[in-house]
Protein backbone atom coordinates (compact mmCIF):
# COMPACT_ATOMS: atom_id res chain seq x y z
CA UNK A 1 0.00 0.00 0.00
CA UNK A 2 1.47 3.84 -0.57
CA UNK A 3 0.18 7.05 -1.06
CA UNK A 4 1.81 9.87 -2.62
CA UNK A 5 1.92 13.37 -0.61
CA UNK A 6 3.10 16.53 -2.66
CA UNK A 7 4.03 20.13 -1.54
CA UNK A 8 2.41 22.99 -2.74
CA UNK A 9 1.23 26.33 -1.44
CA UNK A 10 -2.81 27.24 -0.76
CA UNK A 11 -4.08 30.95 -0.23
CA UNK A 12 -7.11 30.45 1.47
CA UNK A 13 -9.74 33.58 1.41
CA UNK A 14 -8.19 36.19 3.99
CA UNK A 15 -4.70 35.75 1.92
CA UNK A 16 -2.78 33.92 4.04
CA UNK A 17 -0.22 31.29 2.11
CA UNK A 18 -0.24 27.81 3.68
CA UNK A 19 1.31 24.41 2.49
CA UNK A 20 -0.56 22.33 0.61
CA UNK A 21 0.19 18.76 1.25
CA UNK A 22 -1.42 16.68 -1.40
CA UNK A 23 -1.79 12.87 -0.72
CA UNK A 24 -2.54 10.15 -3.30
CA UNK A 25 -4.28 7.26 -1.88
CA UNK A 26 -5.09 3.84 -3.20
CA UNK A 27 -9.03 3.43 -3.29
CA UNK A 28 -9.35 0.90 -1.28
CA UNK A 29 -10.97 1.35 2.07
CA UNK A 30 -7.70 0.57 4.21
CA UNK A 31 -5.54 2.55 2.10
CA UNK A 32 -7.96 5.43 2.68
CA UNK A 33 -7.97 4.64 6.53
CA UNK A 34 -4.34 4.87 6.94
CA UNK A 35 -4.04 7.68 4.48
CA UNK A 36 -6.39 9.15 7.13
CA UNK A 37 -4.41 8.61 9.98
CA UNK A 38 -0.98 10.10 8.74
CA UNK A 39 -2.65 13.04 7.39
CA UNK A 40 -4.09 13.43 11.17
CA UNK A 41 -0.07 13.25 12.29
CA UNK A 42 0.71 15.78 10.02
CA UNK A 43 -1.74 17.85 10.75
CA UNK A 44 -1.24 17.91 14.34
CA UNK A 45 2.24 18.36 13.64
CA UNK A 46 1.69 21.08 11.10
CA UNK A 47 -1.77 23.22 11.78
CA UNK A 48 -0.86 25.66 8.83
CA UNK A 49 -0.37 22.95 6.28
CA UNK A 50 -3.32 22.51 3.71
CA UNK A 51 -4.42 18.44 3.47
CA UNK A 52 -5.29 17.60 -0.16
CA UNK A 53 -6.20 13.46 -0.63
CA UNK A 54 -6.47 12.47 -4.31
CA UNK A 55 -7.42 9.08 -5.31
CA UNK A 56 -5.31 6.43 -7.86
CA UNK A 57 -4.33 3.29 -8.84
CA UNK A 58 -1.58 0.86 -8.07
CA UNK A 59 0.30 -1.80 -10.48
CA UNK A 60 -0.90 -4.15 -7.18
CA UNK A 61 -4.86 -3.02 -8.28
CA UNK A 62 -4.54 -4.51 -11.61
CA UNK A 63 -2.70 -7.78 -10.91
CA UNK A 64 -5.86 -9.37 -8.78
CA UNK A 65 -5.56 -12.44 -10.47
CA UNK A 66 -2.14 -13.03 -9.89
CA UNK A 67 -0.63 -14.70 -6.96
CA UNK A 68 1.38 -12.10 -4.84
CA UNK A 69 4.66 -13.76 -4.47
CA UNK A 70 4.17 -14.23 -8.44
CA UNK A 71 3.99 -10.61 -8.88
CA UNK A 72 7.19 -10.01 -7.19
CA UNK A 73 7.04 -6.73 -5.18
CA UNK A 74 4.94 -5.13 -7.05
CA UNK A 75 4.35 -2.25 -4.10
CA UNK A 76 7.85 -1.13 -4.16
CA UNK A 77 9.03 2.59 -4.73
CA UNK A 78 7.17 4.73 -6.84
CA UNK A 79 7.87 6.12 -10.25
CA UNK A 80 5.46 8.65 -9.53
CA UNK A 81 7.95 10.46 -7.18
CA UNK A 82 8.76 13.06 -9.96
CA UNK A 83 8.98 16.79 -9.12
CA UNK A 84 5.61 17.44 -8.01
CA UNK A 85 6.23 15.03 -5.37
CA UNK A 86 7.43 14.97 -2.43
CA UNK A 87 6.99 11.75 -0.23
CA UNK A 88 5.53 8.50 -0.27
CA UNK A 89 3.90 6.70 2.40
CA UNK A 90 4.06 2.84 1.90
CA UNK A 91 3.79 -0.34 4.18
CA UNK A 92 7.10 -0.80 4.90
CA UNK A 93 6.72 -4.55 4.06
CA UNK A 94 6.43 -3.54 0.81
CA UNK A 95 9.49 -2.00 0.40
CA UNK A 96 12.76 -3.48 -1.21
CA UNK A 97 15.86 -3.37 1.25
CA UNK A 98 17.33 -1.00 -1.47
CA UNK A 99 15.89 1.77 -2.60
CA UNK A 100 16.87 3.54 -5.57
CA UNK A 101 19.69 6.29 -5.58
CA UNK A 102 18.53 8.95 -4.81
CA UNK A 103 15.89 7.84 -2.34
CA UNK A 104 15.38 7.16 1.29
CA UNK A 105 13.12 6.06 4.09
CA UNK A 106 12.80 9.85 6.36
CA UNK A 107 10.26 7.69 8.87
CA UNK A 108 9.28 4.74 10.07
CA UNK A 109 5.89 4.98 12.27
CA UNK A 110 5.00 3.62 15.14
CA UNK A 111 4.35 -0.39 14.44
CA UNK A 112 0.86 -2.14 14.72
CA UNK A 113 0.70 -5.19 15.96
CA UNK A 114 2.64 -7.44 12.97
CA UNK A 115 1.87 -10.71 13.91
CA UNK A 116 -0.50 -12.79 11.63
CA UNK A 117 -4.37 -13.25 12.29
CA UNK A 118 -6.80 -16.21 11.44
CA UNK A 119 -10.27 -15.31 9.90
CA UNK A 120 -12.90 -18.56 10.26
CA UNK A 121 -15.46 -18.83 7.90
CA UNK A 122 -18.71 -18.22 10.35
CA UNK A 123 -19.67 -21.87 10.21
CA UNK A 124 -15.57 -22.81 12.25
CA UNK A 125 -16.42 -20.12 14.98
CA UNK A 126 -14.81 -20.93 18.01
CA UNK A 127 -12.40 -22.90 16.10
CA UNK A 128 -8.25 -22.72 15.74
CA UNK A 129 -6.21 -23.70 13.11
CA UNK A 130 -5.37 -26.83 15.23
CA UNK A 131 -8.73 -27.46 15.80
CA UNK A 132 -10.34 -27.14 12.42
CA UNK A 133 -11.24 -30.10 10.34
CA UNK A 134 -9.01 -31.78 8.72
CA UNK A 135 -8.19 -31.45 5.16
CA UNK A 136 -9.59 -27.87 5.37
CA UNK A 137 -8.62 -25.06 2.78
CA UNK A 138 -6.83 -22.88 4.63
CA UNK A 139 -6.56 -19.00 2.20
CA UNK A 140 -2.79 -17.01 1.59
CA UNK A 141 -1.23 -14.98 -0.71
CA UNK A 142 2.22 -15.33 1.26
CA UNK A 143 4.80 -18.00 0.71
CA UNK A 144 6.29 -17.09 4.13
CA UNK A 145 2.83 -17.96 6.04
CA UNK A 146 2.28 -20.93 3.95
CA UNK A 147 5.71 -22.59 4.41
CA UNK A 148 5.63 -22.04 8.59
CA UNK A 149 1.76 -23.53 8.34
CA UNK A 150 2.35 -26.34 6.15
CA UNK A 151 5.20 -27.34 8.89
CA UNK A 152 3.29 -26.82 11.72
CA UNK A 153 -0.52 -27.69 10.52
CA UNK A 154 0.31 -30.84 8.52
CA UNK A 155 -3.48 -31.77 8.32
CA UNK A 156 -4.30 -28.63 6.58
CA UNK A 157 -4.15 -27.28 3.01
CA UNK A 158 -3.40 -24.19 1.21
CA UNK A 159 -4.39 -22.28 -1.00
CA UNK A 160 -4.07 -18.92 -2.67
CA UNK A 161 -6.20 -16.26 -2.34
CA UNK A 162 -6.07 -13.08 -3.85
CA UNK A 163 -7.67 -9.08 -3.13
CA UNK A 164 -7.83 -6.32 -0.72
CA UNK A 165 -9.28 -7.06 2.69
CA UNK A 166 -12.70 -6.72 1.77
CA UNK A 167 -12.66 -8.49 -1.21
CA UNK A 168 -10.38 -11.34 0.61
CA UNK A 169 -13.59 -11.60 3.25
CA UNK A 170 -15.90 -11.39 0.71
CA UNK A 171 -14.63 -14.73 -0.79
CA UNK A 172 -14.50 -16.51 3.16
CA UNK A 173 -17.80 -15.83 4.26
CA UNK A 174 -20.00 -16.03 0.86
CA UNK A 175 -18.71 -19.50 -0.28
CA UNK A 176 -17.51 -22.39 1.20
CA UNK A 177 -13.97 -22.71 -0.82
CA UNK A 178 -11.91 -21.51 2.45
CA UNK A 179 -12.45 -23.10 6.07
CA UNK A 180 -10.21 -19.85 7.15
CA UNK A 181 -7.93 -17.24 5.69
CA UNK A 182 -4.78 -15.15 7.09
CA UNK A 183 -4.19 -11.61 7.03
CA UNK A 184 -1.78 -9.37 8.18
CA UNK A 185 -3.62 -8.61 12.07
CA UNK A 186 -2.94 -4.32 11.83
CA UNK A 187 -4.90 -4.21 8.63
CA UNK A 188 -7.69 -5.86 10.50
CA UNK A 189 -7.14 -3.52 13.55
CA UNK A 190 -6.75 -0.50 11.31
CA UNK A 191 -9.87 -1.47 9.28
CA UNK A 192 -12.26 -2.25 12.94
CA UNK A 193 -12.66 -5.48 12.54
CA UNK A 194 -11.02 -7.07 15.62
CA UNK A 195 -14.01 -8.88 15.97
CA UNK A 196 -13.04 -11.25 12.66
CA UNK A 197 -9.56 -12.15 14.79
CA UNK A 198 -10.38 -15.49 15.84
CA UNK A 199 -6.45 -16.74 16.77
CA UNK A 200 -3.42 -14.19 16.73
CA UNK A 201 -0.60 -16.35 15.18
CA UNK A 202 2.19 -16.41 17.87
CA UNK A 203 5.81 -16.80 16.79
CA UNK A 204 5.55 -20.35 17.36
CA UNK A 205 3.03 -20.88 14.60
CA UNK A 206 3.99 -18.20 12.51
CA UNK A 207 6.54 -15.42 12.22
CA UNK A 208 5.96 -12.02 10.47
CA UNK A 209 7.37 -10.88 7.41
CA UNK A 210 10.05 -8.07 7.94
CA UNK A 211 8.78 -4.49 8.32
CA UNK A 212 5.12 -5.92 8.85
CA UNK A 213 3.00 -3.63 10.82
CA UNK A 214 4.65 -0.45 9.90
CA UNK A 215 4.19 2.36 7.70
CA UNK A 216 7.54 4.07 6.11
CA UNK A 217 7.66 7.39 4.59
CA UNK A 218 9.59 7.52 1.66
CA UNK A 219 11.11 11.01 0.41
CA UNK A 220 14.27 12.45 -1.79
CA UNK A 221 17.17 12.43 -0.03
CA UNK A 222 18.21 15.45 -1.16
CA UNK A 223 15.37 17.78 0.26
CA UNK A 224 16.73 18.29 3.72
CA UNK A 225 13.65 20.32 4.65
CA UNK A 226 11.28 17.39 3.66
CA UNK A 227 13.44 14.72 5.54
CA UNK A 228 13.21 17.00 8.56
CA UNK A 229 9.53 17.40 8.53
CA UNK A 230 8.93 13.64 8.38
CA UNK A 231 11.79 13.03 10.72
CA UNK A 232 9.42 13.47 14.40
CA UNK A 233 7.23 10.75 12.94
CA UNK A 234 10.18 8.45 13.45
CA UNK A 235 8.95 5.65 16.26
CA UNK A 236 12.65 4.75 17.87
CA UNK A 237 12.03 1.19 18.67
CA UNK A 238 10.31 0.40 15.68
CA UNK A 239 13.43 2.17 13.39
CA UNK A 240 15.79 -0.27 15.34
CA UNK A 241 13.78 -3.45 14.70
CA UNK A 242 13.06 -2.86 11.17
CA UNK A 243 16.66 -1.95 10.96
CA UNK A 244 17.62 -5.38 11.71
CA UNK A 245 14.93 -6.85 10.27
CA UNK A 246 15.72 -5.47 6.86
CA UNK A 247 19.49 -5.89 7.54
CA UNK A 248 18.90 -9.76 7.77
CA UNK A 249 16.60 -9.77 4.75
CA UNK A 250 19.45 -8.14 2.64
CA UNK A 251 22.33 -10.06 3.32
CA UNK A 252 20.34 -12.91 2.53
CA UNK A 253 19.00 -11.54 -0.63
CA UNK A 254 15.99 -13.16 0.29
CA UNK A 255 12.39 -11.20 -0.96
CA UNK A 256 8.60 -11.44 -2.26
CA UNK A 257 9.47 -14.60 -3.79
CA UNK A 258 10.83 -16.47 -1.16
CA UNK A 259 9.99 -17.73 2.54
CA UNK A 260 11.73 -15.40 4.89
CA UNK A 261 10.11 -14.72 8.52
CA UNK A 262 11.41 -13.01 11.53
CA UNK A 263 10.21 -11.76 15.23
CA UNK A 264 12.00 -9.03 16.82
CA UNK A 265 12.17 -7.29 20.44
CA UNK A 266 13.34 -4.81 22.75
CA UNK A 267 13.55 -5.59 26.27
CA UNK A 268 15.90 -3.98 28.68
CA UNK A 269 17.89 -1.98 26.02
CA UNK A 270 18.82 -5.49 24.12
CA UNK A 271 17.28 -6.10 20.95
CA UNK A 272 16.53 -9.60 20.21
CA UNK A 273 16.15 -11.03 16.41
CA UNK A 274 14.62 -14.20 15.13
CA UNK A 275 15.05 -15.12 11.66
CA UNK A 276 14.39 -18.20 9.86
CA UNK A 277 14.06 -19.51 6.54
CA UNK A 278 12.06 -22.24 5.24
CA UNK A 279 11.34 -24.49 1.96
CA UNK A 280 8.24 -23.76 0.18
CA UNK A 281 6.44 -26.53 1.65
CA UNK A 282 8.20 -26.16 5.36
CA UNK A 283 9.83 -28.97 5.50
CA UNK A 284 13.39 -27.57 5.10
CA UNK A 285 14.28 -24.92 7.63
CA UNK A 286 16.95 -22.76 9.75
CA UNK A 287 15.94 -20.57 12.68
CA UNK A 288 18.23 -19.04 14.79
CA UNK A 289 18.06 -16.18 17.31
CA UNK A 290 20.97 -13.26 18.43
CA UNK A 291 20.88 -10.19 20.27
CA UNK A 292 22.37 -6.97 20.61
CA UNK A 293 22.47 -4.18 23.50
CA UNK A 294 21.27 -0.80 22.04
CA UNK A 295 20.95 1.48 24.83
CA UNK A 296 20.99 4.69 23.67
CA UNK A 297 23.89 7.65 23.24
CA UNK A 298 24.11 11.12 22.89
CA UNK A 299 26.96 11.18 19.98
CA UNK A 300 25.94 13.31 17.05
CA UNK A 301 24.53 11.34 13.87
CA UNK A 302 25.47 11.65 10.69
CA UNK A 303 22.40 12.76 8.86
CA UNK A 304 23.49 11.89 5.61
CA UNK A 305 23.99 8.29 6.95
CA UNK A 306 21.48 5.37 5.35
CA UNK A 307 20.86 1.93 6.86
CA UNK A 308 18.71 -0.09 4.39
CA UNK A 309 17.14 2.49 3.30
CA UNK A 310 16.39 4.29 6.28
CA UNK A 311 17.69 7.95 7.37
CA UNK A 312 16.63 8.56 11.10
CA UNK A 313 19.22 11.55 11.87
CA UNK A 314 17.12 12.12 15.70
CA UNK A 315 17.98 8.17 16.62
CA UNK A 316 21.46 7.06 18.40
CA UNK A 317 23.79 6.31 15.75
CA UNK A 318 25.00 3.98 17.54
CA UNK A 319 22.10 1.60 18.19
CA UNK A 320 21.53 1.97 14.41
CA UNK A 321 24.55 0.69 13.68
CA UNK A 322 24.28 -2.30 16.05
CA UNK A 323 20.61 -2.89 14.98
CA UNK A 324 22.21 -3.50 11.16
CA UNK A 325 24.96 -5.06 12.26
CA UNK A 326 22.85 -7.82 14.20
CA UNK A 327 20.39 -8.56 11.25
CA UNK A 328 23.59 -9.03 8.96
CA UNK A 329 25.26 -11.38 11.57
CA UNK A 330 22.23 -13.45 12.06
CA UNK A 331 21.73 -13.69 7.88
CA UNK A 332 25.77 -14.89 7.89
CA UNK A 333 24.81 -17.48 10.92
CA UNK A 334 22.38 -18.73 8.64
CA UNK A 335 23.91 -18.50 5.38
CA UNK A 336 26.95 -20.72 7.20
CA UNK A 337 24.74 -23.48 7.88
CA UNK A 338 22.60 -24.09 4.13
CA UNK A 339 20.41 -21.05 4.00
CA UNK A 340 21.58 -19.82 -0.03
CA UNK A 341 21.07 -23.38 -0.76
CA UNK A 342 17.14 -23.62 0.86
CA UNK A 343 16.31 -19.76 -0.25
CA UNK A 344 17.62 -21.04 -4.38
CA UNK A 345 15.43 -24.05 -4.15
CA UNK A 346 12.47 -22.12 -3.12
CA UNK A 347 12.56 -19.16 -5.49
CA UNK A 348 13.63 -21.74 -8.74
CA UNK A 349 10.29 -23.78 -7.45
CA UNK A 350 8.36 -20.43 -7.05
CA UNK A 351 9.59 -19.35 -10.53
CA UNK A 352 8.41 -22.78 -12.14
CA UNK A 353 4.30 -22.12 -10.76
């Protein structure tokens, strides 16, 4: 999901000049909620500034009847980022470790819950995935949710399923192809709908894709007075476990079309990183956990500095540092011991649907 936010300047009918922040948002009824929401930031932030939201579409839009991981990122940075705009807010999920020159991640907002959620068709409520029939058609889009569930729920199958969330609910509760389908549990709390959560997938069932649950604002690197604006909506512990996240996802040169999962922390200035990586079907896998202390320090940051992607100049250099370093350790950990060999397998397989 992104939307597109451009500066401009509004006279409004006593002659004051204010900003004019126009934001492009997907049409969809999420996109539009979380559009909503970081426009409230802003404004709160930024009383003078003039909110304009303009509706488009998305390569994702038109590719409904495509699986997901088949479409290969297709939610990455925009083209649309010409001179008449400014910044673009995406889910960071959907954004490539590397961005193109030129570009860089100026926040990363407080995260949502990013674990996974299960969805019962109204006929399994009061059900869990362990305790639904077997043989029953479980709905996902993502390789990395299917691979952990095939492991772990051997007696259920899998299926894609394609859509925004209403579409993707649409399809569960008017036929009877799906006993259940998972989504992504802050769309689901951003939409209302906590009442649909029937099970919160727990890292021992299922670990979340890397950046899931947050939203990243993407700008030009070279407007200093753009970067600085967005900069306050940086969320500290969230910058430092996407950091790592998206550290360990790069070294591995893992992405859309593979399963990569992790689950992150911070508890008593030590930030703790699963990562594993798994076969298509789950049967192949490496997990392995490592921590780092990031307490922070006062030293002065180098604002020109990026770490995959991101440029959070008001955050201890420091613990940034660390943060990357400990994703790219954990990715060599399991790189050492057959990772390359189970991430190849899985995208040639993925290529060959």
């Amino acid at each position: 999901l992104f939307w597109l936010i451009s500066v401009l300047s509004w006279q409004d009918g006593n002659g004051k000049v204010s900003r004019v922040i126009r934001i492009g948002t997907r049409k969809s009824q999420l996109a539009r909620i979380q559009t909503d929401s970081v426009a409230a930031k802003l404004k709160e932030l930024y009383p003078d500034v003039h909110l304009e939201i303009v509706g488009m579409s998305t390569t994702g839009d038109k590719i409904l009847d495509t699986a997901l991981h088949n479409a290969a990122c297709i939610y990455g940075p925009c083209s649309c980022l010409s001179h008449r705009v400014d910044l673009v807010v995406h889910s960071l999920k959907d954004l490539p470790t590397t961005l193109p020159p030129g570009f860089t991640i100026g926040a990363v907002l407080e995260r949502e819950n990013p674990h996974d959620a299960v969805v019962l068709h109204p006929k399994h409520v009061g059900k869990t995935l362990e305790t639904l029939p077997e043989n029953s058609v479980i709905g996902t889009s993502s390789l990395r949710r299917a691979a952990q569930l095939k492991k772990r729920f051997p007696q259920l199958e899998f299926k894609d399923i394609r859509g925004n969330l209403n579409t993707r609910l649409k399809k569960l509760d008017e036929k009877e192809d799906y006993a259940a389908i998972i989504l992504a549990a802050a769309g689901l709390r951003r939409m209302g709908w906590d009442n649909r959560i029937s099970q919160i997938l727990g890292p021992e069932d299922c670990m979340y894709a890397v950046g899931q649950g947050a939203l990243a604002v993407e700008v030009r690197a070279r407007d200093a007075d753009i970067l600085e604006m967005v900069s306050v909506l940086h969320h500290p512990e969230t910058v430092l476990r996407c950091i790592a996240e998206r550290a360990f996802l790069r070294h591995l040169e893992g992405g859309c079309s593979v399963p990569v999962a992790v689950h992150t922390e911070v508890k008593d200035s030590q930030l703790y990183l699963t990562g594993a990586v798994y076969s298509l079907d789950g049967s192949d896998s490496l997990k392995e956990t490592m921590q780092t202390g990031v307490a922070a320090s006062q030293e002065e940051v180098d604002e020109g500095v990026q770490r995959v992607g991101v440029t959070a100049s008001k955050i201890s250099g420091e613990a940034q540092n660390k943060a990357e370093r400990l994703g790219v350790d954990l990715a060599k950990l399991l790189l050492s011991k057959g990772a390359k060999e189970i991430l190849t397998v899985a995208r040639q397989l993925n290529d060959a649907r």
